[in-house]
Protein backbone atom coordinates (compact mmCIF):
# COMPACT_ATOMS: atom_id res chain seq x y z
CA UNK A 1 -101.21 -131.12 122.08
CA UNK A 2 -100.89 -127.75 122.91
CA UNK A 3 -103.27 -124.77 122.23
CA UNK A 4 -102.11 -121.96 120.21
CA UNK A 5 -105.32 -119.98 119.09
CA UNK A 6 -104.19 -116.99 121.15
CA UNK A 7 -101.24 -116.30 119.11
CA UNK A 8 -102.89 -116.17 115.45
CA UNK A 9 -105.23 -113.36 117.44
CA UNK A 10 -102.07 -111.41 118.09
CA UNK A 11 -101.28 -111.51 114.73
CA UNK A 12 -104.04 -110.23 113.35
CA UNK A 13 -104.79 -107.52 115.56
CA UNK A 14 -100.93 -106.50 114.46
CA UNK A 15 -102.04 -106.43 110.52
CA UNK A 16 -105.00 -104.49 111.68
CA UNK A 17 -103.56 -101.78 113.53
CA UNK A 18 -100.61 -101.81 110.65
CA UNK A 19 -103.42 -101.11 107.80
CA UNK A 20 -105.38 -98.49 109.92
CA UNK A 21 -101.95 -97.17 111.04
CA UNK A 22 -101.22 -96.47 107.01
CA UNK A 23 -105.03 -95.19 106.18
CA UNK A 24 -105.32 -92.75 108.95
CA UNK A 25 -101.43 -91.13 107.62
CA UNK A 26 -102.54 -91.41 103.83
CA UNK A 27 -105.86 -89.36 105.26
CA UNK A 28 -103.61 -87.07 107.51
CA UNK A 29 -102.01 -85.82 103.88
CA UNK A 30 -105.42 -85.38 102.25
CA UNK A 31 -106.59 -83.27 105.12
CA UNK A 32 -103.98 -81.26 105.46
CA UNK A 33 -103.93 -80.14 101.53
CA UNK A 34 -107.69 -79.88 101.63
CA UNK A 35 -107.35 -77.65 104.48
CA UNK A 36 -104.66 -75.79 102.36
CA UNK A 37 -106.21 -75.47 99.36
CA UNK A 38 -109.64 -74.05 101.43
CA UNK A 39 -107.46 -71.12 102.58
CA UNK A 40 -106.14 -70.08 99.58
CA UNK A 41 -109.92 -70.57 97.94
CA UNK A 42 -110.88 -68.48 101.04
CA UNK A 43 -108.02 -65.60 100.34
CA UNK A 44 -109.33 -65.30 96.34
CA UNK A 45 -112.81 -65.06 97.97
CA UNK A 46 -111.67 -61.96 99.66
CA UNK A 47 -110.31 -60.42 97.38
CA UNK A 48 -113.35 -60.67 94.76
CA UNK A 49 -115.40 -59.74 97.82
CA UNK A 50 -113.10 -57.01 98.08
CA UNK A 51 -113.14 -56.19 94.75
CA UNK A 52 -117.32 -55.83 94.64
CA UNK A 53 -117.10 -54.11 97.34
CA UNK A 54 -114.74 -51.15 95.63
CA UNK A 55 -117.26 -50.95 92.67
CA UNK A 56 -120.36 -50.89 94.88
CA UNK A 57 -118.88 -48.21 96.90
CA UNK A 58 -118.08 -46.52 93.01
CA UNK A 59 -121.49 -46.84 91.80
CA UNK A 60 -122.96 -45.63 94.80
CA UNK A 61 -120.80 -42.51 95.43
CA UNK A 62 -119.52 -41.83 91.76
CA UNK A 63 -116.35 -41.65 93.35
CA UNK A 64 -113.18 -44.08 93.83
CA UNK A 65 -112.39 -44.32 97.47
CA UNK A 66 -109.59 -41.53 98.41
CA UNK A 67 -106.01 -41.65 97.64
CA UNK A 68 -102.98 -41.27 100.25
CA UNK A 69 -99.69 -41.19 99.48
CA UNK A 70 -97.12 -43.50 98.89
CA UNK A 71 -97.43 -46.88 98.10
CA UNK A 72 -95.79 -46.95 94.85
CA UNK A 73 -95.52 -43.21 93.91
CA UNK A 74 -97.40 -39.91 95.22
CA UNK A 75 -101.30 -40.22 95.22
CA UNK A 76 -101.76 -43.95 94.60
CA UNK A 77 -102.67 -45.62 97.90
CA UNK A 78 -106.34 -45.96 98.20
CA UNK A 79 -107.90 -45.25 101.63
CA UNK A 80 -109.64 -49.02 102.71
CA UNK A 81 -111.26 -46.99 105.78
CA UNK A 82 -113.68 -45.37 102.98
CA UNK A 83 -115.70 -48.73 102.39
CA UNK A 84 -116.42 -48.82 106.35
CA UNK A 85 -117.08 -45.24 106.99
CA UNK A 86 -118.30 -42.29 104.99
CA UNK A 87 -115.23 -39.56 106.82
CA UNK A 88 -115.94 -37.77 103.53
CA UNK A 89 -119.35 -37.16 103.57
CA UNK A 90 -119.84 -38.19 100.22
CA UNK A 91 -123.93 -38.55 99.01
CA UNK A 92 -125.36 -42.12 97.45
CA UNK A 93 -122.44 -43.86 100.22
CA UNK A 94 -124.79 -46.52 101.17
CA UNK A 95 -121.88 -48.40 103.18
CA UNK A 96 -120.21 -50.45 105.13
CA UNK A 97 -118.90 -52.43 102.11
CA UNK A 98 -117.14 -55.12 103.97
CA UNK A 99 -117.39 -56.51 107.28
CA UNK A 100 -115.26 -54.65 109.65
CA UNK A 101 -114.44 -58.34 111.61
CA UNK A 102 -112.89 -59.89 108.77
CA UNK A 103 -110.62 -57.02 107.16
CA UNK A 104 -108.42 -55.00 109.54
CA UNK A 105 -107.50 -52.19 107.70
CA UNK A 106 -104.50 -50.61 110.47
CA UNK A 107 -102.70 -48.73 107.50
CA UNK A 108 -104.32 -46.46 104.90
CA UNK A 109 -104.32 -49.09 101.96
CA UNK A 110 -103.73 -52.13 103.26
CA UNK A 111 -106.38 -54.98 104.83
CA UNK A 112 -105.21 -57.67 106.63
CA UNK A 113 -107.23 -60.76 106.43
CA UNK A 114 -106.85 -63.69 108.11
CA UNK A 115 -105.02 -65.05 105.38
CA UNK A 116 -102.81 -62.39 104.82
CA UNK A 117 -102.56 -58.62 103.66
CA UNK A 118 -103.82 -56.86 100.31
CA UNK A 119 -102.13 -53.67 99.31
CA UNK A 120 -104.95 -51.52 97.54
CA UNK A 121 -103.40 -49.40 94.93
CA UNK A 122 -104.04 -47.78 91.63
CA UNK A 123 -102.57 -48.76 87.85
CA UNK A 124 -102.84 -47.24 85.05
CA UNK A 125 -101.62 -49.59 82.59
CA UNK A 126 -100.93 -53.53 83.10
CA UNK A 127 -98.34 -53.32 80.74
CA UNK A 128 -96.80 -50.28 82.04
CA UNK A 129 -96.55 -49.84 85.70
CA UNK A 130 -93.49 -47.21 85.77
CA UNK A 131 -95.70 -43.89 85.57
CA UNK A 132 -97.89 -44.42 89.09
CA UNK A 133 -98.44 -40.35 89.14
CA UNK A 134 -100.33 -40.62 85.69
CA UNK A 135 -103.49 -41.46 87.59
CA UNK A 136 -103.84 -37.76 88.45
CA UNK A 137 -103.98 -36.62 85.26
CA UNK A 138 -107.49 -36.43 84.07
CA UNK A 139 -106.31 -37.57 80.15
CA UNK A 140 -105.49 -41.48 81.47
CA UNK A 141 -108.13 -44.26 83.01
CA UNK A 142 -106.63 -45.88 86.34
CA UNK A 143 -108.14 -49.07 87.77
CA UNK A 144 -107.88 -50.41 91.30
CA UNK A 145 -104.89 -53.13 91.78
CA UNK A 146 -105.40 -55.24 95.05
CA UNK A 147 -101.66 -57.02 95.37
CA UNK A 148 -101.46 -60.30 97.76
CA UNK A 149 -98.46 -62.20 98.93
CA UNK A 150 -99.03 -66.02 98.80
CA UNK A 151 -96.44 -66.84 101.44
CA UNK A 152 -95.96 -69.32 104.34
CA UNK A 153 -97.84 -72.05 104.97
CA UNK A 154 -99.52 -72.10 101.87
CA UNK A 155 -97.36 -71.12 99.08
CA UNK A 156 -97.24 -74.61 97.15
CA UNK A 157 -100.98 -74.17 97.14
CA UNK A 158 -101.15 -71.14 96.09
CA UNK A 159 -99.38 -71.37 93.00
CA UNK A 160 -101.53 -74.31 92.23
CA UNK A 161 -104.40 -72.57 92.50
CA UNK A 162 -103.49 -68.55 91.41
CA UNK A 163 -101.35 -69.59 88.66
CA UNK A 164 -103.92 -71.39 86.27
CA UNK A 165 -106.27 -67.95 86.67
CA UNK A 166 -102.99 -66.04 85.69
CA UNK A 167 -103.37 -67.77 82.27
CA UNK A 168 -106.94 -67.98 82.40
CA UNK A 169 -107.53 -64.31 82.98
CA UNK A 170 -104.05 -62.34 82.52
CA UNK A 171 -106.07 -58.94 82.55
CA UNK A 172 -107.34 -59.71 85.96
CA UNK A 173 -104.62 -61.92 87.41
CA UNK A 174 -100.90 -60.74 86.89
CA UNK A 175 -97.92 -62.87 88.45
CA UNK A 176 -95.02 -61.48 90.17
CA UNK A 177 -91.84 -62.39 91.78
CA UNK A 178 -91.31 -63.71 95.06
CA UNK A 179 -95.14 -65.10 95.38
CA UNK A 180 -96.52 -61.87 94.76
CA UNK A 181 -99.90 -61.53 92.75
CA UNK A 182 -101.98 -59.01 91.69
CA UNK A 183 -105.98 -59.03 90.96
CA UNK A 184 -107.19 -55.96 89.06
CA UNK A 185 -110.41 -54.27 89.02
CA UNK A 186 -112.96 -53.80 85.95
CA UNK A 187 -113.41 -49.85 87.18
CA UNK A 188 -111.89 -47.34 84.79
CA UNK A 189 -112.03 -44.07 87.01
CA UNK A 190 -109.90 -40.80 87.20
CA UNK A 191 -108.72 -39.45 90.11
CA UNK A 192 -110.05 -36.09 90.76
């Protein structure tokens, strides 16, 4: 009679390593999108961050940070270096705003995040974006428009997550083409 206890070991140890083999790729995936959908929670959480820090630096100064030209038209870039530095000398600036690690601001009105960049520009009317100069005049309320590009790796995420608060909040949250969103401010201010 022979022995043959060695060989039902074998097998087992096979279905084993077969069933781990098929939880640790099923747990790969939920990783992954977790770690997806974190970063695109983490790039809204700028931009709200962002977005408190533009009306704190408002209510303190009575001001909206300064305009450049051209992101859009003539006078509607707004200067990002403002909420780290007070170059303007302006009283009640009670600043920085935002953390000068995190946001790299290497262009007049654009940060880039680790996530990505946000062009900082003024609107006048969500429904009517063609007249960017009408900021300037003193008869027409502008608020602050921070637009974001959800691009590689995370665009199926970000859909997922931006589009719902598109429907949820459309005067906050406008859709684009090509990925591109844009998160307005509460602010009404005229450009002086």
């Amino acid at each position: 009679m022979t022995n043959k206890k060695g060989a039902m070991f074998g097998l087992d140890a096979r279905i084993a390593l077969a069933i781990f083999g098929a939880l640790s790729v099923i747990s790969g995936a939920s990783l992954y999108s977790a770690i997806q959908n974190a970063k695109v929670t983490a790039l809204n959480q700028s931009i709200v961050e962002l977005d408190k820090a533009i009306e704190q630096y408002y209510l303190d100064t009575g001001e909206m940070l300064g305009q450049s030209g051209s992101v859009h038209g003539p006078h509607d870039a707004l200067l990002i270096g403002d909420l780290l530095q007070n170059d303007r000398g302006l009283k009640g600036w009670n600043g920085p705003y935002i953390q000068e690690g995190f946001y790299n601001y290497g262009t007049n009105s654009s940060i880039t995040t680790k996530l990505g960049e946000l062009l900082i520009s003024t609107e006048v009317d969500l429904n009517d974006s063609s007249d960017k100069t009408a900021c300037i005049s003193s008869s027409k309320s502008c608020i602050a428009k921070i637009e974001f590009l959800c691009g590689d790796p995370f665009n199926l995420s970000c859909g997922k997550y931006f589009d719902p608060l598109v429907a949820k909040y459309p005067s906050r949250y406008v859709k684009a083409v090509g990925g591109h969103y844009s998160y307005f401010t509460n602010i009404p201010f005229h450009i002086k």
